[in-house]
N, C-alpha and C. Protein backbone atom coordinates (compact mmCIF):
# COMPACT_ATOMS: atom_id res chain seq x y z
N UNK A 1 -25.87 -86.15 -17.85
CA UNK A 1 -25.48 -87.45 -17.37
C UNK A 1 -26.42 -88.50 -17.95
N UNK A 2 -25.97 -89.83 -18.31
CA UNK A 2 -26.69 -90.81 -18.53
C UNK A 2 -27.13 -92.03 -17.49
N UNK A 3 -28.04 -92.01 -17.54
CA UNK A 3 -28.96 -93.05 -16.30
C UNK A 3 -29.28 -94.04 -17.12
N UNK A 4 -29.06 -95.62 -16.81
CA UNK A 4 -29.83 -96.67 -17.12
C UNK A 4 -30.34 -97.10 -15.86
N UNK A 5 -31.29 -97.86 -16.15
CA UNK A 5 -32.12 -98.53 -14.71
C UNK A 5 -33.07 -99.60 -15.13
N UNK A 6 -33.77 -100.54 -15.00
CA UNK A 6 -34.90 -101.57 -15.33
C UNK A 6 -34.85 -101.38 -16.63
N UNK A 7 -33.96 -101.44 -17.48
CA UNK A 7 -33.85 -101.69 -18.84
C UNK A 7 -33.67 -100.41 -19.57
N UNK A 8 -34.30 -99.39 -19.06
CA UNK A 8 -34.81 -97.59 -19.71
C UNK A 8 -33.10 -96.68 -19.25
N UNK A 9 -33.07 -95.88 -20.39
CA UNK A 9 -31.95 -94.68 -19.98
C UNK A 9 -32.56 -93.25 -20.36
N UNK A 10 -32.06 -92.74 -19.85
CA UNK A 10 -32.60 -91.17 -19.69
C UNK A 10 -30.99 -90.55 -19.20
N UNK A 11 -31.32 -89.10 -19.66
CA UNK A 11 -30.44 -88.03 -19.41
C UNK A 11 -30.77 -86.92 -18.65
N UNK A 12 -30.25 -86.64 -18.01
CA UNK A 12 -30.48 -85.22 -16.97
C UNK A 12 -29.38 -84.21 -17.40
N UNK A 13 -29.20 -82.59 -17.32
CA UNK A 13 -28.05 -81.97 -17.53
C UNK A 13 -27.72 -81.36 -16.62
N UNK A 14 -28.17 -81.87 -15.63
CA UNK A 14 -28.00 -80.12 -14.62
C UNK A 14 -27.50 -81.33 -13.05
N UNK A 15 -27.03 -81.12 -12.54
CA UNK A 15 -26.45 -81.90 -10.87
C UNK A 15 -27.47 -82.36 -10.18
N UNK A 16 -28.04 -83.30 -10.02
CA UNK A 16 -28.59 -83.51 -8.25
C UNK A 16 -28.13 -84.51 -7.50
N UNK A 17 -28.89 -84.57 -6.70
CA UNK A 17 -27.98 -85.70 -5.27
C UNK A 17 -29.09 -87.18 -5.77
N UNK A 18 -28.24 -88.17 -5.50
CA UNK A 18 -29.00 -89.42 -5.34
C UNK A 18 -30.44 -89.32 -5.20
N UNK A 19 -30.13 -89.50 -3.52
CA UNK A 19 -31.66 -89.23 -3.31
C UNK A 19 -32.57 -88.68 -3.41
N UNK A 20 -31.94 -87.48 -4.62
CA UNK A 20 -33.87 -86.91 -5.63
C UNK A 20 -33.32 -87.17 -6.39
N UNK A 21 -32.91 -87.90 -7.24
CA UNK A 21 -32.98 -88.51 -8.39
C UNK A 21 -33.87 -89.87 -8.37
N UNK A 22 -33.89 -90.39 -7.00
CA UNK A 22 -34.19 -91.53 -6.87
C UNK A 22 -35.91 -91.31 -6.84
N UNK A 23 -36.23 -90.25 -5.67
CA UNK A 23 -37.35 -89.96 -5.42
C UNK A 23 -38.20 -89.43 -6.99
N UNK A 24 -37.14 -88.65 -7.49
CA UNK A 24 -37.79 -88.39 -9.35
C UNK A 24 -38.08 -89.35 -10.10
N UNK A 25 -37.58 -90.68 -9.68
CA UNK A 25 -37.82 -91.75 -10.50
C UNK A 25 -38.91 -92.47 -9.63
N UNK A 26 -39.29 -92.23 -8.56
CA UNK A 26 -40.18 -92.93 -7.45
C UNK A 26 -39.75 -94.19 -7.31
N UNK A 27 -38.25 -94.22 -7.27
CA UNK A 27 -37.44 -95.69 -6.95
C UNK A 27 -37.24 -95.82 -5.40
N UNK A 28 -37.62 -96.85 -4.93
CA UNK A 28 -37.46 -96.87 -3.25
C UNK A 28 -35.60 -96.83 -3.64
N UNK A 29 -35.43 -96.19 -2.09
CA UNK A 29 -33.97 -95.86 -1.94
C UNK A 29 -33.05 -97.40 -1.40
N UNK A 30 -34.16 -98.17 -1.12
CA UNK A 30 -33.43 -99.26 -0.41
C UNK A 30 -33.45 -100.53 -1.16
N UNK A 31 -34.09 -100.60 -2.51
CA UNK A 31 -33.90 -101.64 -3.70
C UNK A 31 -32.80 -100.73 -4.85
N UNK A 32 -32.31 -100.28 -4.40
CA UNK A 32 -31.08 -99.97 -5.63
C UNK A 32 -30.09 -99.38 -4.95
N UNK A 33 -28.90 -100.06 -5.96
CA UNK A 33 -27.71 -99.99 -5.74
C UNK A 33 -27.62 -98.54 -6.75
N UNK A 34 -26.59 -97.25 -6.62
CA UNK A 34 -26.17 -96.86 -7.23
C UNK A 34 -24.80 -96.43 -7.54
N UNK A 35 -24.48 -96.95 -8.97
CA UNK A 35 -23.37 -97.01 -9.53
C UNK A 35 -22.91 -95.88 -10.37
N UNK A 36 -21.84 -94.93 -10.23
CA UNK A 36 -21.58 -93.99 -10.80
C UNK A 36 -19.96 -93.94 -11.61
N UNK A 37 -20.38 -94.04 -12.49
CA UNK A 37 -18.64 -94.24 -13.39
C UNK A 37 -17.63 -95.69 -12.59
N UNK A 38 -18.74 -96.12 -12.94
CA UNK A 38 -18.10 -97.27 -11.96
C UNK A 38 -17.44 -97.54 -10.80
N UNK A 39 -18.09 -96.73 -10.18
CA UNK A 39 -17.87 -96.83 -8.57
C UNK A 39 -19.01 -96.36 -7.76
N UNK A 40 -19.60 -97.73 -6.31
CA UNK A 40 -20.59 -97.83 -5.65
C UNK A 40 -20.85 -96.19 -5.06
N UNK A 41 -21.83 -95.45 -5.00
CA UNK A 41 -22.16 -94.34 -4.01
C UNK A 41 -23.11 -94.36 -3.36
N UNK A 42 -23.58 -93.46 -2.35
CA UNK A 42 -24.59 -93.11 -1.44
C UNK A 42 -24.93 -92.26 -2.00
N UNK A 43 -26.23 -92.26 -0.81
CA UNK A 43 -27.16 -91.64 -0.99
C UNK A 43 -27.24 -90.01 -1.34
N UNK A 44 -26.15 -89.28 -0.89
CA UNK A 44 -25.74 -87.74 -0.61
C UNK A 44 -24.79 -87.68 -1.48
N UNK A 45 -24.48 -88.70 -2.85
CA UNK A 45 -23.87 -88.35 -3.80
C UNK A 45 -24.02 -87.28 -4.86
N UNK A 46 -23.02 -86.58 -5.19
CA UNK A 46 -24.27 -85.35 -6.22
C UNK A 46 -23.91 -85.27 -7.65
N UNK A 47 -24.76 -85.93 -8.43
CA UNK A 47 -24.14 -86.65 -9.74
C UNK A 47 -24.41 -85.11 -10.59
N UNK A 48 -23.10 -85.17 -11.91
CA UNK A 48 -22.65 -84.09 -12.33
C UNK A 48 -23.21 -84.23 -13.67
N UNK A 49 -23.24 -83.29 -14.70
CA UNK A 49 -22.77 -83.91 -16.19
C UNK A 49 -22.16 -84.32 -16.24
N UNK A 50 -22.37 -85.55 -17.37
CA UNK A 50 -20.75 -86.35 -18.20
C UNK A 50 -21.03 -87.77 -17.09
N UNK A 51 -21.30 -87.52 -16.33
CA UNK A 51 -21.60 -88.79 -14.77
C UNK A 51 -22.59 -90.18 -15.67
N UNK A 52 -21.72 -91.39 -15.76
CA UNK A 52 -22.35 -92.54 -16.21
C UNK A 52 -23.31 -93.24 -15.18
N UNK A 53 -24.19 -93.42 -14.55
CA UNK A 53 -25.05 -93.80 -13.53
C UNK A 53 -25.86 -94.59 -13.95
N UNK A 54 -25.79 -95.84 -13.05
CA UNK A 54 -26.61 -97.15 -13.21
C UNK A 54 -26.99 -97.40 -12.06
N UNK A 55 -28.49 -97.49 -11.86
CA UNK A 55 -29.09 -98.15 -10.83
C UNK A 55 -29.92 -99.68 -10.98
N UNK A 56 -29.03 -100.28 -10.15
CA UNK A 56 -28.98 -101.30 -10.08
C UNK A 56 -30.15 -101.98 -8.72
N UNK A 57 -31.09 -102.68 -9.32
CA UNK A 57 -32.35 -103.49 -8.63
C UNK A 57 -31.40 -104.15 -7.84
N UNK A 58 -31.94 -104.01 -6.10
CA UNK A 58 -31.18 -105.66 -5.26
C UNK A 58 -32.29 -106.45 -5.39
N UNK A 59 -31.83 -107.65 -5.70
CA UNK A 59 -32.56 -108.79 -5.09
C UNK A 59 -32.19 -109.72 -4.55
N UNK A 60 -32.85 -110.10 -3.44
CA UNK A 60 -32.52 -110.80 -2.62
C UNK A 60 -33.69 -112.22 -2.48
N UNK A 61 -33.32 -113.19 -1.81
CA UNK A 61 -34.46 -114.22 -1.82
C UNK A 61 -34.22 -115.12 -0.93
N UNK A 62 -35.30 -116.07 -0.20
CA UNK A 62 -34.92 -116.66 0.94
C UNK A 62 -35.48 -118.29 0.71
């Protein structure tokens, strides 16, 4: 699968769930959106090969 994120892409080949992918990247779980083949998922998503995945920074401001 291909990952972009803060500008960088990387590939993984093998399945995991969101949330250790996230924790592998030491990305807090609650500043990114993740986007998979173009469609929003959670956290207990379990991204496959071939899976296009973009995590997307929130920002917010007051």
């Amino acid at each position: 699968m291909k990952i972009e994120y803060d500008g960088k892409v990387m590939e993984l080949d093998r399945p995991i769930l969101v949330y250790k992918l996230l924790e592998k990247l030491s990305l807090n779980r609650e500043t990114y959106l993740v986007v998979v083949n173009d469609r929003l998922v959670t956290e207990d998503h379990r991204l496959l090969p071939g899976d296009h995945v973009r995590l997307i920074r929130v920002v917010s401001g007051g």
